[in-house]
Protein backbone atom coordinates (compact mmCIF):
# COMPACT_ATOMS: atom_id res chain seq x y z
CA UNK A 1 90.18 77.95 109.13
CA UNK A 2 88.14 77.94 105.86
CA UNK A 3 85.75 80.32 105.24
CA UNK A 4 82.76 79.75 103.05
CA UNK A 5 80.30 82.49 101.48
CA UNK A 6 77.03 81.36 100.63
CA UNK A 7 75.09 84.01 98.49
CA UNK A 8 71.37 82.98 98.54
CA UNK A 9 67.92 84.61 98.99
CA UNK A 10 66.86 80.74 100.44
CA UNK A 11 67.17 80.14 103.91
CA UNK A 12 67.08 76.44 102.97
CA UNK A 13 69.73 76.35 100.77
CA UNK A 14 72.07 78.22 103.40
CA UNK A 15 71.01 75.27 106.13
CA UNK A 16 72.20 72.77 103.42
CA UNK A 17 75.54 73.54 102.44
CA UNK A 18 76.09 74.34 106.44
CA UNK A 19 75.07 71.16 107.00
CA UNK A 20 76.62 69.24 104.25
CA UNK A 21 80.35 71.14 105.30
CA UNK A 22 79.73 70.64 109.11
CA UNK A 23 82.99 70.77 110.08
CA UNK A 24 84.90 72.83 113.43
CA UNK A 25 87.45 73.70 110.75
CA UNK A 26 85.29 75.15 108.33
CA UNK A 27 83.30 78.81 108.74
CA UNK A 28 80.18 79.39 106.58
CA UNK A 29 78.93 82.76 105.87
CA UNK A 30 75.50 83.27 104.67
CA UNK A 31 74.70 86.47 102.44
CA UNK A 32 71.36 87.16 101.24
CA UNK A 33 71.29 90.22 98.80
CA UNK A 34 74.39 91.80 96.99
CA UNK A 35 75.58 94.48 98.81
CA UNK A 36 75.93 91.90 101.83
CA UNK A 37 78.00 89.70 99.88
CA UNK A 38 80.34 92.53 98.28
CA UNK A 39 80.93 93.55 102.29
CA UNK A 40 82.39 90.07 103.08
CA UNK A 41 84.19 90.14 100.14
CA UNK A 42 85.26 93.44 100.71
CA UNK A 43 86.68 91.72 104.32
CA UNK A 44 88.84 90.07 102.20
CA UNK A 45 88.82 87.00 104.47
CA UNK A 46 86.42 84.16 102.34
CA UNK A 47 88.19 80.98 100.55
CA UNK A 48 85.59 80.11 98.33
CA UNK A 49 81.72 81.57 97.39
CA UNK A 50 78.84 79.45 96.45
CA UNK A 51 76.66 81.98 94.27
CA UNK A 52 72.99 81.45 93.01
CA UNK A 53 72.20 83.07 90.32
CA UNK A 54 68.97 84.63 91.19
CA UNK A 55 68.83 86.40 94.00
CA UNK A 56 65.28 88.49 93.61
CA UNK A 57 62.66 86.83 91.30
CA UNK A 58 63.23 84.27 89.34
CA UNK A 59 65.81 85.94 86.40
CA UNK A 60 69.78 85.71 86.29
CA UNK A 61 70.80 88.91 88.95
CA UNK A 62 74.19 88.27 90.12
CA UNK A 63 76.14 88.62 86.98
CA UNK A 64 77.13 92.14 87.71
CA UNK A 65 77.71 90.96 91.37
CA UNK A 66 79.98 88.12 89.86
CA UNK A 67 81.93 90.76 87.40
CA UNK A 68 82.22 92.82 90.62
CA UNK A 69 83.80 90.16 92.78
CA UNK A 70 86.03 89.29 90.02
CA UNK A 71 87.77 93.04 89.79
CA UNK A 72 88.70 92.33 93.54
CA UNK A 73 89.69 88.61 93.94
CA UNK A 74 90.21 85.53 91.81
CA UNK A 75 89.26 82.95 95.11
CA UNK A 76 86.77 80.17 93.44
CA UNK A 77 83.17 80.85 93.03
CA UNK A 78 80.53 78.05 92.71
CA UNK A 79 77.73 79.28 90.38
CA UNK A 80 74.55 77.59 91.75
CA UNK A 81 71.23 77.19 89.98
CA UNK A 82 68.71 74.63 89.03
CA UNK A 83 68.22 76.19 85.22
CA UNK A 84 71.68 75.03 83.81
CA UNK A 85 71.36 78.11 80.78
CA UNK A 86 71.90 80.39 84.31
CA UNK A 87 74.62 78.20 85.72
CA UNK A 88 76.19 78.53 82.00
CA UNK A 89 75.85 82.29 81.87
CA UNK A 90 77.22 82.70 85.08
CA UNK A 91 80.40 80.90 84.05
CA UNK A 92 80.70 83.40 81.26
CA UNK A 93 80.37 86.18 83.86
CA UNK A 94 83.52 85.38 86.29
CA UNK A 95 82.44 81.65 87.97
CA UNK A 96 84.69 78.85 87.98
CA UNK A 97 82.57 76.04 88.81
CA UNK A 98 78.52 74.84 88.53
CA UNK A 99 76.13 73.04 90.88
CA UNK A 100 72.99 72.23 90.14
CA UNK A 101 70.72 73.21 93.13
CA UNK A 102 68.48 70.61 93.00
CA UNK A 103 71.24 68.16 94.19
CA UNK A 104 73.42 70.27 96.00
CA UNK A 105 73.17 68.57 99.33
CA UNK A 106 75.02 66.15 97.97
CA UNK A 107 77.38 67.32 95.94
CA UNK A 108 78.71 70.22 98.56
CA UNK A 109 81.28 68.43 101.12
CA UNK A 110 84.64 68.57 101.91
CA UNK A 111 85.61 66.59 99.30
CA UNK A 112 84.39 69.02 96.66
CA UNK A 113 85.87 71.86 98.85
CA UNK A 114 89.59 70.04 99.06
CA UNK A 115 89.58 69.85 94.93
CA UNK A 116 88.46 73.23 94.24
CA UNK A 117 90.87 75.11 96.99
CA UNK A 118 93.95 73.60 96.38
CA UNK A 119 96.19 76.05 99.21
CA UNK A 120 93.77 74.93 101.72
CA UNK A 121 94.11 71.51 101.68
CA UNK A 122 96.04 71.05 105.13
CA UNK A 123 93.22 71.74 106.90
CA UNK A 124 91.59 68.26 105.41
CA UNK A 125 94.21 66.22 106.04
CA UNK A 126 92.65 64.70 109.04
């Protein structure tokens, strides 16, 4: 089982990536504000995060969350944003990877999954 954390304040972006990694072999988890996130973290028991950048209002806010996450766990985390100076500044802050929002419906599937979580790639054999 794979377990995805998706940390977004949009409900729409959550339905999006669950849709676009439909899979009975895949688990997403939705988070909404930081201290939710930091407790499934905190479980110890995610694979990979997809992170926006801007949780309340419309400025960079999960920097310190990213530095945070980082102090615990190296798993991947997917900075997402549709302002590419926050995507970049999130990379400096801990993130290993950038999606722009506006197309992330279809760039989020398995396929992106299998190259960025390399000791998980049994499950996508099939």
């Amino acid at each position: 089982m794979l377990i995805v954390l998706v940390v977004d304040d949009s409900l729409n972006i959550h339905r999006k990536i669950k849709e676009a990694l439909s899979d009975p072999r895949i688990v997403v988890e939705s988070a909404y504000y930081h201290e939710m996130a930091m407790e499934i973290v905190n479980r110890g028991d995610c694979d990979i995060i997809f992170m926006d950048a801007c949780l309340d209002g419309d400025r960079p806010d999960t920097l310190e969350l990213t530095e945070e996450i980082r102090k615990i766990t190296d798993i991947p985390i997917v900075a997402m944003s549709s302002v590419k100076e926050y995507r970049d500044e999130q990379l400096k802050h801990g993130c290993n990877h950038q999606i722009d929002k506006d197309v992330i419906s279809t760039l989020v599937n398995k396929s992106l999954l299998r190259n960025l979580i390399k000791p998980h790639e049994k499950i996508f054999k099939n």
